[in-house]
Protein backbone atom coordinates (compact mmCIF):
# COMPACT_ATOMS: atom_id res chain seq x y z
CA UNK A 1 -18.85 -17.91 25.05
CA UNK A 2 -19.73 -14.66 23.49
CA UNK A 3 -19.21 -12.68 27.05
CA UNK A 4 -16.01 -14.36 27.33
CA UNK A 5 -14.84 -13.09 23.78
CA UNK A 6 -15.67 -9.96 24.50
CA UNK A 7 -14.51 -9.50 28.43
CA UNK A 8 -11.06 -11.11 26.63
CA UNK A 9 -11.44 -8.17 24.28
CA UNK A 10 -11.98 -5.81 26.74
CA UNK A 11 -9.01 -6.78 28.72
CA UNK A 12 -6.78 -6.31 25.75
CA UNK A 13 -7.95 -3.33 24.82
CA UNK A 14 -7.42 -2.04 29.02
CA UNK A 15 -3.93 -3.69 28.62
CA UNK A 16 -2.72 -1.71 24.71
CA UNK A 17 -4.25 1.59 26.73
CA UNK A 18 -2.02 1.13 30.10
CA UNK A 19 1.24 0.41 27.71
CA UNK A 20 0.15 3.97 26.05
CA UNK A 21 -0.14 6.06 28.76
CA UNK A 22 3.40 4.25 30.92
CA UNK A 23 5.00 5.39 26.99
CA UNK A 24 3.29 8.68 27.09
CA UNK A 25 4.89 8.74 30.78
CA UNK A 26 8.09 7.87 30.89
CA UNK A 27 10.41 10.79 28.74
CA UNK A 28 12.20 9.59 26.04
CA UNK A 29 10.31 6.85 25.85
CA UNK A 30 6.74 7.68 24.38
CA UNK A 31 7.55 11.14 22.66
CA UNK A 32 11.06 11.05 21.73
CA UNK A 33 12.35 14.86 20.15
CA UNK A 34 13.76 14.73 16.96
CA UNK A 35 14.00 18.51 15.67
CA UNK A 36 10.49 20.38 15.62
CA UNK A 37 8.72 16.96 15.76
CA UNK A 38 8.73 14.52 18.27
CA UNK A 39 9.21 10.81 17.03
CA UNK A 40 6.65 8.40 18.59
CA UNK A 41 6.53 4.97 19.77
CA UNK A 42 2.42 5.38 20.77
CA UNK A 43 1.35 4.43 17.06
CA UNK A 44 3.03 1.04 17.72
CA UNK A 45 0.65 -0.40 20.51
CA UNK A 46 -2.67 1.20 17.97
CA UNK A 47 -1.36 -0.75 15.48
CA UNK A 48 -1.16 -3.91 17.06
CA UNK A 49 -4.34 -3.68 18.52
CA UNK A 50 -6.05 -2.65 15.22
CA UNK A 51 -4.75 -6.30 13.36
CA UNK A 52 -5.49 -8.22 16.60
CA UNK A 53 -8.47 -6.49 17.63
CA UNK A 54 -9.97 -5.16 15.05
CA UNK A 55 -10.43 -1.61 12.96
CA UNK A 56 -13.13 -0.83 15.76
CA UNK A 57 -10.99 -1.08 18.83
CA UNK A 58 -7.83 0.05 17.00
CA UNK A 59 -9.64 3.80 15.79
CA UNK A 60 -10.75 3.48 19.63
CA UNK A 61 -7.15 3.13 20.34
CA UNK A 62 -5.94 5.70 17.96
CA UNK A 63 -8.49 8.07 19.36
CA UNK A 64 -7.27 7.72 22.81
CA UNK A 65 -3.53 8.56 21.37
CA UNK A 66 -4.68 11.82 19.58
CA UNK A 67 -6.51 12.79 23.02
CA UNK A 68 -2.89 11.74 25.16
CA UNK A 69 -0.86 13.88 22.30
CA UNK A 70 -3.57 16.96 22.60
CA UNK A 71 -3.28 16.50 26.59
CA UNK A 72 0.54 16.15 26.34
CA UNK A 73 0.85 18.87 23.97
CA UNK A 74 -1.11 21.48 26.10
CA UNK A 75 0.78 20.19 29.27
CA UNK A 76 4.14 20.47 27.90
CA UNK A 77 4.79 23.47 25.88
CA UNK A 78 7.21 23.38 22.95
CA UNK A 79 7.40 24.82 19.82
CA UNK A 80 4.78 23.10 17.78
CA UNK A 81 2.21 22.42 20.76
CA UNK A 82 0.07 24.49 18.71
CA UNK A 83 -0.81 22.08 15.81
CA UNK A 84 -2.25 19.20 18.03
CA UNK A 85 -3.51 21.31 21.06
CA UNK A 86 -6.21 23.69 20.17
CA UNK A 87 -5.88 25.24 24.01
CA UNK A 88 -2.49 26.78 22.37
CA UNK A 89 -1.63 30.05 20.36
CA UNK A 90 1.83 29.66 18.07
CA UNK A 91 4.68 31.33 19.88
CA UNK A 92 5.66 34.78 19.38
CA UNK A 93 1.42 35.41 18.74
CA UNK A 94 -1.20 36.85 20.76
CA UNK A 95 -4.08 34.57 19.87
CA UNK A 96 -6.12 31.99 20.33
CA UNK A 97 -5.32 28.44 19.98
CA UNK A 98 -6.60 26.64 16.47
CA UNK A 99 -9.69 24.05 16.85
CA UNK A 100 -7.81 22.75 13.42
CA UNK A 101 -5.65 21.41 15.86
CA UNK A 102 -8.23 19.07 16.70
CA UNK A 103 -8.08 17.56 13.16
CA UNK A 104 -4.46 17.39 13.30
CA UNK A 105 -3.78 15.58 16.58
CA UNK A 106 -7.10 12.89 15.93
CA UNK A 107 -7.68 12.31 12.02
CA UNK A 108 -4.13 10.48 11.27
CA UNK A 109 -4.38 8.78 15.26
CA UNK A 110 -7.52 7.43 14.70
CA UNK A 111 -6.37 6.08 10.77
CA UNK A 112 -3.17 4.26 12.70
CA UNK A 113 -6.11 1.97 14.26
CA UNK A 114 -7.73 1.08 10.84
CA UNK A 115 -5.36 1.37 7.95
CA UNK A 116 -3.05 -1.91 9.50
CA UNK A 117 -5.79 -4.41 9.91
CA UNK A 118 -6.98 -3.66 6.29
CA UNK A 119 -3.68 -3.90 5.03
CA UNK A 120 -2.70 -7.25 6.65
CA UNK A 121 -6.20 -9.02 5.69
CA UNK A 122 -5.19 -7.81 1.82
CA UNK A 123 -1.50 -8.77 2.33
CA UNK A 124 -3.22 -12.62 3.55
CA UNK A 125 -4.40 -12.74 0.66
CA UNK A 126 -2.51 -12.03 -1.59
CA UNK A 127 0.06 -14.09 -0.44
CA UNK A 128 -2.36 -16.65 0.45
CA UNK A 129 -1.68 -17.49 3.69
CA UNK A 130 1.84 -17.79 3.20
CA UNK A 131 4.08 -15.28 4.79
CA UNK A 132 2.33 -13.98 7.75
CA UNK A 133 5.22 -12.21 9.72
CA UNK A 134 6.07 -10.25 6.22
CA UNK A 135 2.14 -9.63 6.28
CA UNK A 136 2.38 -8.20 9.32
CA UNK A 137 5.50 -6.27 9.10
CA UNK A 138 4.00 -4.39 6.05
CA UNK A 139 0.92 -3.64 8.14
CA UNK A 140 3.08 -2.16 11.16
CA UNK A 141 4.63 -0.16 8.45
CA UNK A 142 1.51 1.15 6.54
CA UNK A 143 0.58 2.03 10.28
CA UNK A 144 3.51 4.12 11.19
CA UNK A 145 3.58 5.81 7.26
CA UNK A 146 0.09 6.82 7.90
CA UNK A 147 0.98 8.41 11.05
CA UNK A 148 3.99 10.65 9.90
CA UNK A 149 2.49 11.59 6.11
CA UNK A 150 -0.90 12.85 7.40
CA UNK A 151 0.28 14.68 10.50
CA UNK A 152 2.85 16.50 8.26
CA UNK A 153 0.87 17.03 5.47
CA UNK A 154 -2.13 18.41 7.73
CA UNK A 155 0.78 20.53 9.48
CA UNK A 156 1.17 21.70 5.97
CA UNK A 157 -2.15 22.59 4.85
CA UNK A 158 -4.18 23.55 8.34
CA UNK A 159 -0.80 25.61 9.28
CA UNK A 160 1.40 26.58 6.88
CA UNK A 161 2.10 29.78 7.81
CA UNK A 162 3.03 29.49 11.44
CA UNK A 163 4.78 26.08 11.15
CA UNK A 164 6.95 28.37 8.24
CA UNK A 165 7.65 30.70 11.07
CA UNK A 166 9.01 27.80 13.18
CA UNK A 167 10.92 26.50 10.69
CA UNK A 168 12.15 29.87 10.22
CA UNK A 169 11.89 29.22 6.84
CA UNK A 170 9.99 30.82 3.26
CA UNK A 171 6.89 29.56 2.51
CA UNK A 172 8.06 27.84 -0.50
CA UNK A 173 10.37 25.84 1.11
CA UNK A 174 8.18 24.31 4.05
CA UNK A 175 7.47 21.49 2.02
CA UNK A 176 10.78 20.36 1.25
CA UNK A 177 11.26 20.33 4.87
CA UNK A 178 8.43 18.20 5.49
CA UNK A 179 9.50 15.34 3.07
CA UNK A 180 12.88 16.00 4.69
CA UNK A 181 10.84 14.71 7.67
CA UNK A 182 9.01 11.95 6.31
CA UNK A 183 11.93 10.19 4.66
CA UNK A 184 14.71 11.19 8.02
CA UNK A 185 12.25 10.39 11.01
CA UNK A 186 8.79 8.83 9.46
CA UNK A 187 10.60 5.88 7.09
CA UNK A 188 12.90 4.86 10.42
CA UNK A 189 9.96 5.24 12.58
CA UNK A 190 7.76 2.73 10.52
CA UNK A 191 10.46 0.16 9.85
CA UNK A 192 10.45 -0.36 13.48
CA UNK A 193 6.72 -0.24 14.09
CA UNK A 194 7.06 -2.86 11.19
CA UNK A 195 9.24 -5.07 13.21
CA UNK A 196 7.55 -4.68 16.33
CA UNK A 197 4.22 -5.19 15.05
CA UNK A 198 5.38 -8.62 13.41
CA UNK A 199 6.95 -9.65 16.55
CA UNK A 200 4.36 -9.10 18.92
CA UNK A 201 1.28 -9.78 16.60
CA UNK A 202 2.20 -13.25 15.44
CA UNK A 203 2.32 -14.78 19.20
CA UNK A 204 -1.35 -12.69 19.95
CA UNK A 205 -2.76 -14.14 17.25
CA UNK A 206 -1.43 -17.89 18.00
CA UNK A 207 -2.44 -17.46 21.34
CA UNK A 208 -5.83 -15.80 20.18
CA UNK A 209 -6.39 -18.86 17.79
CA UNK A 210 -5.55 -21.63 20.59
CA UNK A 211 -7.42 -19.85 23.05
CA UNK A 212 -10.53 -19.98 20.55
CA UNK A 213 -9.99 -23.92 20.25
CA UNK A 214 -10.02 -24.53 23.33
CA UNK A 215 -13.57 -22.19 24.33
């Protein structure tokens, strides 16, 4: 019963990984470009995984997102490929790539695949049982908020000088920008990885309890 469980797992896990990389794939679809940063809809399969699956699988999960946007990012050239590809130097500079990229484009990735499952076991109970798809829906959220307010806040801390030159911006007013971003792009983004979440978690996990009546 146990190698059943965990093949089951295993295929899950294989099937949240393919959706990833056909988003990553298809333009538009994965990486969407929204002024310097690209929206995402990766976060929302790490998310899902990490409330049906587990914190384990889902910072597995989140992992393998940082490692498609440091691939993607390297790949495809654009403005700010230099905060989550360490392999690239900010434009308009002769240097070397940053290895703080490689905090940038894993650290929040890897949280997406923990912070929801924690959040919906603590939203169980404190609504004992009772209102599972809002349980869910404020996991999916906490999810996609933790995506958008570390990477910009690691932008702004590991790179604030070269993400200023971007913007084309002062210093002092890279942060406004960032909340700009946060509340324009990252509050949109996470209502819908809070709907989609709800949606597709509550039929996994019926069909994950059934299935486990039935072994």
């Amino acid at each position: 019963m146990k190698n059943k469980e965990k093949t089951f797992q295993l295929v899950l896990t294989a099937l949240f990984l393919s959706v990833m990389i056909l988003l990553a794939s298809v333009p538009f679809l994965g990486f969407i470009p929204i002024g310097p940063i690209n929206a995402t809809t990766l976060h929302i399969p790490v998310i899902i995984a990490s409330i049906v699956l587990g914190p384990k699988i889902g910072g597995f999960l989140g992992g393998c997102f940082g490692l498609i946007s440091m691939i993607r990012s390297t790949m495809i050239i654009t403005p700010m490929s230099f905060v989550f590809s360490p392999f690239i130097a900010p434009l308009g500079t002769d240097g070397a790539g940053s290895w703080k990229a490689l905090l940038v484009a894993f650290i929040p990735r890897i949280l997406i695949g923990v912070v929801p499952y924690f959040v919906y076991r603590w939203s169980q109970n404190y609504f004992k049982g009772r209102g599972q798809y809002f349980a869910l829906f404020l996991a999916g959220m906490a999810g996609g908020l933790t995506n958008t307010i570390l990477v910009m806040n690691m932008i702004y801390f590991l790179f604030k000088p070269e993400y200023a030159q971007v913007l084309g911006q002062a210093g002092d007013a890279v942060y406004a920008a960032i909340i700009s971003i946060v509340f324009a792009q990252g509050i949109p983004e996470a209502i819908v990885a809070g709907l989609a979440t709800a949606a597709v978690s509550i039929v996994l996990l019926k069909f994950m309890e059934q299935r486990k009546q039935h072994l």
